[in-house]
PDB file of N, CA and C in Angstrom:
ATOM      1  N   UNK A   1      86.711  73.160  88.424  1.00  0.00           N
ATOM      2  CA  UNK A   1      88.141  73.140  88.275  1.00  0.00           C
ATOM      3  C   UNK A   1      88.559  71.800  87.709  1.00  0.00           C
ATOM      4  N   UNK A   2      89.416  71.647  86.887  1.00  0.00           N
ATOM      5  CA  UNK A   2      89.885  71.056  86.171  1.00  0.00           C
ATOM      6  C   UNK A   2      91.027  70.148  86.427  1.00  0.00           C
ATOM      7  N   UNK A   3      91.284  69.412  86.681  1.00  0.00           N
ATOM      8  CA  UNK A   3      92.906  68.092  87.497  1.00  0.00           C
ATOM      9  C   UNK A   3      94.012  69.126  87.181  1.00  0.00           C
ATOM     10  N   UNK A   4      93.835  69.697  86.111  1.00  0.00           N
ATOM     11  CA  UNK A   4      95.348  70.578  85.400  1.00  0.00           C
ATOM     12  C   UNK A   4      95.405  71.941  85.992  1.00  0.00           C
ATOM     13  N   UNK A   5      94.248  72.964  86.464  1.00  0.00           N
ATOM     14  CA  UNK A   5      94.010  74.106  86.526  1.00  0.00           C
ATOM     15  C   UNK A   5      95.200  74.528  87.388  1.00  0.00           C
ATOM     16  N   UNK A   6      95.492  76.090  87.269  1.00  0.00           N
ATOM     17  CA  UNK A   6      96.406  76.591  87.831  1.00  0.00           C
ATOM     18  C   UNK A   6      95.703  77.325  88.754  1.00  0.00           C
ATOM     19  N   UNK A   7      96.067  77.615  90.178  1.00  0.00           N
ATOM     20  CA  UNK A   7      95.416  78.558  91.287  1.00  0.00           C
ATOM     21  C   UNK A   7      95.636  80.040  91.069  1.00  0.00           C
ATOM     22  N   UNK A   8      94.315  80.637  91.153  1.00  0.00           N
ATOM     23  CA  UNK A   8      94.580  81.975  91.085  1.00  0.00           C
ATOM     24  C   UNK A   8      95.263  82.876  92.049  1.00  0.00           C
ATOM     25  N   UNK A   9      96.005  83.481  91.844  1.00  0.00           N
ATOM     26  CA  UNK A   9      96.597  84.566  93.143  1.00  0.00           C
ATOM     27  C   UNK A   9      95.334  85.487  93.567  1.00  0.00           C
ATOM     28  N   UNK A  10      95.073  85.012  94.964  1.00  0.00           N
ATOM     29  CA  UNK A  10      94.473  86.083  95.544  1.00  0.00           C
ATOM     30  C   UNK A  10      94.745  87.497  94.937  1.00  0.00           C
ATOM     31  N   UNK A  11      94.305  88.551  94.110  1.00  0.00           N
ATOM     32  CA  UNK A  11      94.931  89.808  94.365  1.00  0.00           C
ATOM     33  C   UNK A  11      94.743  91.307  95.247  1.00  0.00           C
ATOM     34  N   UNK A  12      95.153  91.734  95.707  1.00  0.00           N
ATOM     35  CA  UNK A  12      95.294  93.061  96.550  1.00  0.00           C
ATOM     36  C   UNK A  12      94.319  93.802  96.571  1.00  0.00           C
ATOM     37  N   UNK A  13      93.823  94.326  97.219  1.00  0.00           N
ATOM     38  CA  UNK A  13      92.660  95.377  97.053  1.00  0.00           C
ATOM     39  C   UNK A  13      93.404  96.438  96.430  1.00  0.00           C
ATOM     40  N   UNK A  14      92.306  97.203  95.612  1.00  0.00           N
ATOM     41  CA  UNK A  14      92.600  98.162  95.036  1.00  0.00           C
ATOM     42  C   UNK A  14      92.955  99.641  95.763  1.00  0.00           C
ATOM     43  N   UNK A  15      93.579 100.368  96.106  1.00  0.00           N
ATOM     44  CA  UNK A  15      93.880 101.361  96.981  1.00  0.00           C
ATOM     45  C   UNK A  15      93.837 102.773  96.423  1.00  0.00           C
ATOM     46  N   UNK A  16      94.060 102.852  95.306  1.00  0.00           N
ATOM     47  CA  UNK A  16      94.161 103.604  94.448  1.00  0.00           C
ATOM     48  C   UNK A  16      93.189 105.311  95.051  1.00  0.00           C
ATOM     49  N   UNK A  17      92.133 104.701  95.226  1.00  0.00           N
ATOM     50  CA  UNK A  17      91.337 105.955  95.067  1.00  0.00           C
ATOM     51  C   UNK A  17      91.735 106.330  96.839  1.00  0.00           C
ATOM     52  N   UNK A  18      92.327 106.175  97.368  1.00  0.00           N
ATOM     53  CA  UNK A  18      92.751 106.779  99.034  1.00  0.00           C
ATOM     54  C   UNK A  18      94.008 107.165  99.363  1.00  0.00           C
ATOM     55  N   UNK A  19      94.862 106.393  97.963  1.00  0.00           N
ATOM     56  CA  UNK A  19      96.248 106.816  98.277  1.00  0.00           C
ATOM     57  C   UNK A  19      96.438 108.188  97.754  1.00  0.00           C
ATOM     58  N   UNK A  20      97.643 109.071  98.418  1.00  0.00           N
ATOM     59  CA  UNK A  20      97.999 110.339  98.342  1.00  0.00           C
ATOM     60  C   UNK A  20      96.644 111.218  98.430  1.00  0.00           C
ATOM     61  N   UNK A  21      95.677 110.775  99.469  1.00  0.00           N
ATOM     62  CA  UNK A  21      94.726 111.608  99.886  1.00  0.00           C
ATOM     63  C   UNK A  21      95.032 112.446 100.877  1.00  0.00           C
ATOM     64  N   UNK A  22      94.943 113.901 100.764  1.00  0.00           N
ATOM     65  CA  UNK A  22      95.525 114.704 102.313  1.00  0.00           C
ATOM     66  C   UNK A  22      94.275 114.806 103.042  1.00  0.00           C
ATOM     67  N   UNK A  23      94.761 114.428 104.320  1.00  0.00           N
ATOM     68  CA  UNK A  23      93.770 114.304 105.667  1.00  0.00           C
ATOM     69  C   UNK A  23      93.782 115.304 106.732  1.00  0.00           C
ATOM     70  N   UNK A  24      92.643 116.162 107.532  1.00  0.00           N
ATOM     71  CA  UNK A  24      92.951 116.952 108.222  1.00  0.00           C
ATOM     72  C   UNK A  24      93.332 116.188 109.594  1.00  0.00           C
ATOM     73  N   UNK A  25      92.993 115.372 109.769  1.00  0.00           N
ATOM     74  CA  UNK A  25      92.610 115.129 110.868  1.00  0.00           C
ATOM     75  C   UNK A  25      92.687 112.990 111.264  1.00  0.00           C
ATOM     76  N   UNK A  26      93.020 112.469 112.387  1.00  0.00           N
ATOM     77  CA  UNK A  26      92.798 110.748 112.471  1.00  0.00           C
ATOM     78  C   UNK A  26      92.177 110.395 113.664  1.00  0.00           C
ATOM     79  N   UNK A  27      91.258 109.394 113.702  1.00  0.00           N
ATOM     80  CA  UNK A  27      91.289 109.012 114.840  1.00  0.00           C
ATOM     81  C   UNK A  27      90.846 108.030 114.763  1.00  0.00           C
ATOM     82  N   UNK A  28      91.644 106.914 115.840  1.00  0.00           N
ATOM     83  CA  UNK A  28      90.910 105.534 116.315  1.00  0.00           C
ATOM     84  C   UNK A  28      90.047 105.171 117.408  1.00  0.00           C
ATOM     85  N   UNK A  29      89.869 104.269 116.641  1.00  0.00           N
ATOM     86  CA  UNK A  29      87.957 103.957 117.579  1.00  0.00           C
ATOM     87  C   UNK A  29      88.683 103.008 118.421  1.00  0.00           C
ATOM     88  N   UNK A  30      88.461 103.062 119.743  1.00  0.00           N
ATOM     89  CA  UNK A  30      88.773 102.287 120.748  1.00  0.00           C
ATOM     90  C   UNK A  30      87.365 101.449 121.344  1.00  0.00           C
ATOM     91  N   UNK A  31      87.061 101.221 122.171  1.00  0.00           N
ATOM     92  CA  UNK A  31      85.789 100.476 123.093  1.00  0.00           C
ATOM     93  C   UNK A  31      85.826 101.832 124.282  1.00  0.00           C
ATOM     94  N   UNK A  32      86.511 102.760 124.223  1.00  0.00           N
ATOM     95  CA  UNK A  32      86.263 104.079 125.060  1.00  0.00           C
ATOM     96  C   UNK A  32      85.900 105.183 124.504  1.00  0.00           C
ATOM     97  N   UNK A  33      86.266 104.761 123.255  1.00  0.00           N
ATOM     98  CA  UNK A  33      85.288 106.260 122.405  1.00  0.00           C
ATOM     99  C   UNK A  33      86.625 106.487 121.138  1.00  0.00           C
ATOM    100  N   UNK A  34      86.682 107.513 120.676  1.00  0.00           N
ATOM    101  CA  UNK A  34      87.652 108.107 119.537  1.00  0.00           C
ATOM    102  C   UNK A  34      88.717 108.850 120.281  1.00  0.00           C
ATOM    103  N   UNK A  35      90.068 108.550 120.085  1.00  0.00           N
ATOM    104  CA  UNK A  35      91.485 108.601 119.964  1.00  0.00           C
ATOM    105  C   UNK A  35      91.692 109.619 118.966  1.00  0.00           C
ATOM    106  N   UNK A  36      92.131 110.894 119.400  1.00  0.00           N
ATOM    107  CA  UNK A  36      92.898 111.408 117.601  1.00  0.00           C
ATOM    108  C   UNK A  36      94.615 110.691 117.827  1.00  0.00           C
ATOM    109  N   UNK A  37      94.814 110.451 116.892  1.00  0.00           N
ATOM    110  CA  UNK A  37      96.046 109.961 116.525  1.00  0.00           C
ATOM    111  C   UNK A  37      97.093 110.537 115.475  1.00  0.00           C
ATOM    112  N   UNK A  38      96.833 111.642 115.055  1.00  0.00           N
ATOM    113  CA  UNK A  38      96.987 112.433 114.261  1.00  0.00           C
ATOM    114  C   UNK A  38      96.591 113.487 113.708  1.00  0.00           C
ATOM    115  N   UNK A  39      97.190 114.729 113.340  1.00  0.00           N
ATOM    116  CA  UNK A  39      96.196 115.584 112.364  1.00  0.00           C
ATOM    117  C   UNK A  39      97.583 116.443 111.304  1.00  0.00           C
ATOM    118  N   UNK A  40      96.841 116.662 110.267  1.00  0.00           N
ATOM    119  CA  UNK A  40      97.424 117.217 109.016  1.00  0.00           C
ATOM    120  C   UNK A  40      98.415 116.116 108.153  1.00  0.00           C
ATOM    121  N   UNK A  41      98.290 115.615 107.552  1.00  0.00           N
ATOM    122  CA  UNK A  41      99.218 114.081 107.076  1.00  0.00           C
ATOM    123  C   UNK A  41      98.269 113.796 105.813  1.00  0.00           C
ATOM    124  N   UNK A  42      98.710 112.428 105.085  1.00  0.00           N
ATOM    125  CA  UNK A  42      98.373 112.127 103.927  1.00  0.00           C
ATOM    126  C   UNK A  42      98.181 110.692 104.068  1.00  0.00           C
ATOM    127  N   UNK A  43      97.402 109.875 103.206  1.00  0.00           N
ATOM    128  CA  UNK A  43      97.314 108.761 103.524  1.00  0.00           C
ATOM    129  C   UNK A  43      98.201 107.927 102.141  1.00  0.00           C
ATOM    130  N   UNK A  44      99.118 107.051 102.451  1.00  0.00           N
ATOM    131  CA  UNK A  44     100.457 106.122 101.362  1.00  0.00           C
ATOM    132  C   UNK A  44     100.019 104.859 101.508  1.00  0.00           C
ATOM    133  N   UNK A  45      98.986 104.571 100.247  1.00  0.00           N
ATOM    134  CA  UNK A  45      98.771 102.922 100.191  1.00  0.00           C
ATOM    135  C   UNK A  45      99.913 102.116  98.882  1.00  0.00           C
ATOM    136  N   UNK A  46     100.833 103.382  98.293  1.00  0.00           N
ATOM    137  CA  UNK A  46     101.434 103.070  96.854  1.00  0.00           C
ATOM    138  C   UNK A  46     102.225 101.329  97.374  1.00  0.00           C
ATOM    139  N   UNK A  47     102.559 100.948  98.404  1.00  0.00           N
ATOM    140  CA  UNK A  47     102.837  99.797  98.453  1.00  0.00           C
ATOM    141  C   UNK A  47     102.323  98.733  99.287  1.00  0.00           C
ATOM    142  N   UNK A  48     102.679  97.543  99.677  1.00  0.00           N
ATOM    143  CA  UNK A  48     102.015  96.769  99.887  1.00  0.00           C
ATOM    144  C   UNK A  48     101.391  96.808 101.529  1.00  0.00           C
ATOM    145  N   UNK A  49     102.016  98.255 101.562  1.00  0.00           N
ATOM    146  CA  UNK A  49     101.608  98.899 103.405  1.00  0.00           C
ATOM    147  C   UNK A  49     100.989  99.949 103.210  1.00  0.00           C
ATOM    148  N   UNK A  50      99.593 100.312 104.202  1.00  0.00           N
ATOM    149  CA  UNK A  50      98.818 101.394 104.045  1.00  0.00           C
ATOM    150  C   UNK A  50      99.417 101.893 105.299  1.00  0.00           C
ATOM    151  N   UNK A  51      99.786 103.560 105.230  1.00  0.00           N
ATOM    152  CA  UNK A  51     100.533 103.831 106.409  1.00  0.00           C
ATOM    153  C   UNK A  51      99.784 105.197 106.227  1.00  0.00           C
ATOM    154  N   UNK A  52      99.343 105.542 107.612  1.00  0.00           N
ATOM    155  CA  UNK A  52      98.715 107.248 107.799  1.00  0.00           C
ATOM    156  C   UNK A  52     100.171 108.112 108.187  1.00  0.00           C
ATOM    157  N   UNK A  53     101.058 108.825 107.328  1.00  0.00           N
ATOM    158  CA  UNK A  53     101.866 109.894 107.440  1.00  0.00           C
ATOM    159  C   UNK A  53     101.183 111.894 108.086  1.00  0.00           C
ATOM    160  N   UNK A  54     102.296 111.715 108.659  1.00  0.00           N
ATOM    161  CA  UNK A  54     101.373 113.111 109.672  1.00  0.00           C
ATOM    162  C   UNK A  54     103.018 114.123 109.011  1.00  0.00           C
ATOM    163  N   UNK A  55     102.577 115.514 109.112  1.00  0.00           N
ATOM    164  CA  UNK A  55     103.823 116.197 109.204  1.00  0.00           C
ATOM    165  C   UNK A  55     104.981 116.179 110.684  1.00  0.00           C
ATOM    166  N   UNK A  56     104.478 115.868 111.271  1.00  0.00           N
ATOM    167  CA  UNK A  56     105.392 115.919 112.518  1.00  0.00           C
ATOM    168  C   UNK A  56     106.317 114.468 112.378  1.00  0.00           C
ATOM    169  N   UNK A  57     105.983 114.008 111.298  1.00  0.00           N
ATOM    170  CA  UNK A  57     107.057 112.759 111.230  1.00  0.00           C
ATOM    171  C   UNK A  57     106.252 111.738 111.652  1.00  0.00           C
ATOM    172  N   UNK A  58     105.448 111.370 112.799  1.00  0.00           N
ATOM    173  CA  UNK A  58     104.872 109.780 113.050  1.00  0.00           C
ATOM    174  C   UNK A  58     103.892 109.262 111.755  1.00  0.00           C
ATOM    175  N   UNK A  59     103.787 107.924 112.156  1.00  0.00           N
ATOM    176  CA  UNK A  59     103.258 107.434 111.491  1.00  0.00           C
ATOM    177  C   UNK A  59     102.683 106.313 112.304  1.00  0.00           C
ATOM    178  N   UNK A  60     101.374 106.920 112.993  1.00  0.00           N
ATOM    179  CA  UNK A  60     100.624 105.911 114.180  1.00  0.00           C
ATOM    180  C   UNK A  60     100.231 104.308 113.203  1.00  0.00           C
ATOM    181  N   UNK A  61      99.762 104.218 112.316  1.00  0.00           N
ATOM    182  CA  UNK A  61      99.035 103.543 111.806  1.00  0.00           C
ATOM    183  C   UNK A  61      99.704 102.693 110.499  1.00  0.00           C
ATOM    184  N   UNK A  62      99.944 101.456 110.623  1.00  0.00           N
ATOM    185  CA  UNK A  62     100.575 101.008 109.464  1.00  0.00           C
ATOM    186  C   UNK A  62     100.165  99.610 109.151  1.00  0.00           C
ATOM    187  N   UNK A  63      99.264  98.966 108.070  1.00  0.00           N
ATOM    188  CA  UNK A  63      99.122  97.981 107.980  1.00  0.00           C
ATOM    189  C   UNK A  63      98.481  97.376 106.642  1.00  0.00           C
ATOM    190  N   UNK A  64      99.362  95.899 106.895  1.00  0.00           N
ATOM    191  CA  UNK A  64      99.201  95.517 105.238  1.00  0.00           C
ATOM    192  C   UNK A  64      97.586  96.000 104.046  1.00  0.00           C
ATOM    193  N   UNK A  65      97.732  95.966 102.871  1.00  0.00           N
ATOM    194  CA  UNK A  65      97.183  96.143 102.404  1.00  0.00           C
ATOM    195  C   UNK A  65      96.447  94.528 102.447  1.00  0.00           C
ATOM    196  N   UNK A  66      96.813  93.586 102.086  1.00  0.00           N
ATOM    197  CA  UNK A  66      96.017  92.539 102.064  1.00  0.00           C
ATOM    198  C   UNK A  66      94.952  92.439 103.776  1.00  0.00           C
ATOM    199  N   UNK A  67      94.772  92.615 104.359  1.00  0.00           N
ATOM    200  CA  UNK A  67      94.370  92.883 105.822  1.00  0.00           C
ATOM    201  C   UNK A  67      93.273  94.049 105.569  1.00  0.00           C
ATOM    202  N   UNK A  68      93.327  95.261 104.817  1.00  0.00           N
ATOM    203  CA  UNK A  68      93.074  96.022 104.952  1.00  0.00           C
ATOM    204  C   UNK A  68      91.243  96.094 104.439  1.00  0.00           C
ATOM    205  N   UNK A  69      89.846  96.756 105.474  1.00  0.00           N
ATOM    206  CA  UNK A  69      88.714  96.754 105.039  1.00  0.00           C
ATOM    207  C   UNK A  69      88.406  98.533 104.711  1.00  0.00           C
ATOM    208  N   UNK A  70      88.260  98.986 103.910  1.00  0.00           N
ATOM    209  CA  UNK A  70      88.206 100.735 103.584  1.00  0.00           C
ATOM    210  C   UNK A  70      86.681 100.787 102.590  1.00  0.00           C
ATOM    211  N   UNK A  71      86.248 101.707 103.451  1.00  0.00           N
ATOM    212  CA  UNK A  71      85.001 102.379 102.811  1.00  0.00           C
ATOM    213  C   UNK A  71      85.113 103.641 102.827  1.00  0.00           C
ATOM    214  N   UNK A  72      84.136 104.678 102.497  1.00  0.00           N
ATOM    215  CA  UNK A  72      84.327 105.643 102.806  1.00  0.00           C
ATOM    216  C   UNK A  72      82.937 106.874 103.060  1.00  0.00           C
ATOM    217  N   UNK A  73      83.176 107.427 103.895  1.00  0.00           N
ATOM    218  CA  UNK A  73      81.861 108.048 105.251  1.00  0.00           C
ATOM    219  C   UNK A  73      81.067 108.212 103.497  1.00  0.00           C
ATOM    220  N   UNK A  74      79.800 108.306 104.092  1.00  0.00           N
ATOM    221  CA  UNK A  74      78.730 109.052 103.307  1.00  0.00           C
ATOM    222  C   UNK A  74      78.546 110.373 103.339  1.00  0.00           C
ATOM    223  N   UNK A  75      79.298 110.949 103.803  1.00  0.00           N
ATOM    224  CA  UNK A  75      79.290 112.764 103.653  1.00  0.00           C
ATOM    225  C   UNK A  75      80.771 112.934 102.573  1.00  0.00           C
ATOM    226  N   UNK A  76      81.546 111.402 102.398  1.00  0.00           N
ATOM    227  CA  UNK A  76      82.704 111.573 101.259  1.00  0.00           C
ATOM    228  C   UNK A  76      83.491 112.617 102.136  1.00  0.00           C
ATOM    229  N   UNK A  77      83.600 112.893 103.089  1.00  0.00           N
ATOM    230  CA  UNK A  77      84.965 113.768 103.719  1.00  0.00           C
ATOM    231  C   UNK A  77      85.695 112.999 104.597  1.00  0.00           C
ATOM    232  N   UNK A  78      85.720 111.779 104.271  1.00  0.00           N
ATOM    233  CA  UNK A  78      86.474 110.967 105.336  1.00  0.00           C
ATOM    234  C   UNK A  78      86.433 109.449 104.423  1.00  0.00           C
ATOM    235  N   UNK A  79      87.737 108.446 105.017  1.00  0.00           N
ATOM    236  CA  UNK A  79      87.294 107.110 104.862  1.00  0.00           C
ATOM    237  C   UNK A  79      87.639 106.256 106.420  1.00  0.00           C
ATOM    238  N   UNK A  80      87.006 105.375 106.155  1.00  0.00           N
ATOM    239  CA  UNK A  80      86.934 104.383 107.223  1.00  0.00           C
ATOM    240  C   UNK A  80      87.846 103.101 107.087  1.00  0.00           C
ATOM    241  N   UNK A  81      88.942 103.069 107.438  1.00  0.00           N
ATOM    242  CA  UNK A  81      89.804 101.989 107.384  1.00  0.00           C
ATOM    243  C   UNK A  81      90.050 101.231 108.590  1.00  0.00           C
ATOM    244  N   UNK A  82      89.872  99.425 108.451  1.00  0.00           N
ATOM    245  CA  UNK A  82      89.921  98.952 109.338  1.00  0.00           C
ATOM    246  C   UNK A  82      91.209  98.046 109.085  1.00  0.00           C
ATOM    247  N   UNK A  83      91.976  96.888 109.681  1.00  0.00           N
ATOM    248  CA  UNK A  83      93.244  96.332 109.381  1.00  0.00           C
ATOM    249  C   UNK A  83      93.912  96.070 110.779  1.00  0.00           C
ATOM    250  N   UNK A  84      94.654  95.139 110.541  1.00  0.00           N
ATOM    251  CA  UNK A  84      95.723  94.584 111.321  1.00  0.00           C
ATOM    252  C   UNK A  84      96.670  95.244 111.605  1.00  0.00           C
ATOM    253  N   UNK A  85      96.696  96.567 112.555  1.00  0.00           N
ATOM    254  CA  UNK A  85      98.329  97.495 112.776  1.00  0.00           C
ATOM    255  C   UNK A  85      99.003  96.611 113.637  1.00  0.00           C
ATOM    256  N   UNK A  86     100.219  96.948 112.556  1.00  0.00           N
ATOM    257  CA  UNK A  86     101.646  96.146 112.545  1.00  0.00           C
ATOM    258  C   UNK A  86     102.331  96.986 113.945  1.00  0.00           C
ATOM    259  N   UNK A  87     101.617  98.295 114.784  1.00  0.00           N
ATOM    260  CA  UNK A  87     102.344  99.004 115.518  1.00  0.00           C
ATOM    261  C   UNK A  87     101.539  98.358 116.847  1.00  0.00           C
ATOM    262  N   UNK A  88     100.590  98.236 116.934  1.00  0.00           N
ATOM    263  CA  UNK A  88      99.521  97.953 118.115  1.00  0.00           C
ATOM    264  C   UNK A  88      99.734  96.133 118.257  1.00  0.00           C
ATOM    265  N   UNK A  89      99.711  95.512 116.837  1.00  0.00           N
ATOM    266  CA  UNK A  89      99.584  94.142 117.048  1.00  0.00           C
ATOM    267  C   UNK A  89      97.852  94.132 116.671  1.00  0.00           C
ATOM    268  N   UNK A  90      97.040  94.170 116.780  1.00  0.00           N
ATOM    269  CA  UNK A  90      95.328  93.950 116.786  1.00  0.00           C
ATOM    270  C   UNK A  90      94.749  95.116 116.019  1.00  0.00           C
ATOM    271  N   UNK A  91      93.660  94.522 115.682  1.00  0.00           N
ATOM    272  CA  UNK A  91      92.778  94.926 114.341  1.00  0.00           C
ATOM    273  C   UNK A  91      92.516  96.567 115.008  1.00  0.00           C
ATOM    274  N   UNK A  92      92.248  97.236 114.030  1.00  0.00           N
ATOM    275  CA  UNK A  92      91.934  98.599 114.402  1.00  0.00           C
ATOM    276  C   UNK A  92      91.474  99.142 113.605  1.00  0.00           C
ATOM    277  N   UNK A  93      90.187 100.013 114.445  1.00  0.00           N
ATOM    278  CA  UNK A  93      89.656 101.008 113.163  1.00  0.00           C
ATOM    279  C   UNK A  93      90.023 102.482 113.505  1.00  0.00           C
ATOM    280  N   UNK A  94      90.396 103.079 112.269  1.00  0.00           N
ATOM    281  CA  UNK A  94      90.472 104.246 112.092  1.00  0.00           C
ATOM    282  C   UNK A  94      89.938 104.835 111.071  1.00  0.00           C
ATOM    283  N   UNK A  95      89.402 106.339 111.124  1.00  0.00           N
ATOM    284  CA  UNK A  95      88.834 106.972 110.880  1.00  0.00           C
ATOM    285  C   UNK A  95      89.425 108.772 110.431  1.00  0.00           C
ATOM    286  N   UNK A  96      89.879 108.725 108.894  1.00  0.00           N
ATOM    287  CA  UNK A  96      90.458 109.721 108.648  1.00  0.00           C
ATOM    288  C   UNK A  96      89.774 110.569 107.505  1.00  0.00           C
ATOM    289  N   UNK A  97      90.156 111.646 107.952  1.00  0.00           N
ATOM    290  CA  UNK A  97      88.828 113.077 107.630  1.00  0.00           C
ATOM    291  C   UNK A  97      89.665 113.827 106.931  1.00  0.00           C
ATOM    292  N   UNK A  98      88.936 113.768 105.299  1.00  0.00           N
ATOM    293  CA  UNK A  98      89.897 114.515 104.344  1.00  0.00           C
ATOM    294  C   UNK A  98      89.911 116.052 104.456  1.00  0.00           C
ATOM    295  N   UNK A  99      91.518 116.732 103.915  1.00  0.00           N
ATOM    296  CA  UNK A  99      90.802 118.130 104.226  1.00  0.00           C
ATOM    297  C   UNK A  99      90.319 118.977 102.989  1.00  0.00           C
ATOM    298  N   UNK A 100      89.470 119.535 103.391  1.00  0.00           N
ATOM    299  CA  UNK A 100      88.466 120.379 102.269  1.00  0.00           C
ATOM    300  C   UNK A 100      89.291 121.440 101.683  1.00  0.00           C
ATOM    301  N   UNK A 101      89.134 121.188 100.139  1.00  0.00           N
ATOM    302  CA  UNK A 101      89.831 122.379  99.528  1.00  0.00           C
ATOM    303  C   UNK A 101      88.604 123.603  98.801  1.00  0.00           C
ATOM    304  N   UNK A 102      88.640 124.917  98.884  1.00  0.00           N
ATOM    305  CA  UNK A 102      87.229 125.381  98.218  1.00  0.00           C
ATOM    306  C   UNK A 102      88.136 126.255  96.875  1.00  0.00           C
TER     307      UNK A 102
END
């Protein structure tokens, strides 16, 4: 780096390939085992909040995208998102299971 250089902006993870994914099914991993927290909903990363939307209206799960660690299962019917929920306060993993179209 250079005396003059300008700092790069951290930028955002890419979300793209999870957003407006429909999910059958959610659940969080506790230290007691798996929580469902949801089922039938879509997953909305289009802004700078990844939020799991259910039809019944809640929305257990909401947290920044910069925070956010997402992989996704090796059977590809699910991804694994971990992050800072803004609803709980502390890191959380959840675990949402896409639903199969034939």
């Amino acid at each position: 780096m250079g005396l003059f250089s300008k700092k790069k902006k951290q930028a955002l993870p890419d979300m793209s390939h999870v957003d407006g994914k429909h999910i059958s099914y959610a659940v969080r991993r506790d230290p007691e085992g798996e929580v469902i927290i949801g089922k039938d909903g879509r997953i909305c990363a289009a802004t700078e909040l990844l939020e799991l939307r259910f039809t019944d209206g809640s929305v257990p799960f909401v947290c920044p995208v910069a925070t956010v660690q997402c992989g996704e299962l090796m059977s590809r019917n699910g991804v694994l998102i971990t992050g800072d929920d803004q609803i709980t306060g502390r890191r959380v993993a959840v675990v949402a299971y896409y639903k199969y179209y034939r």
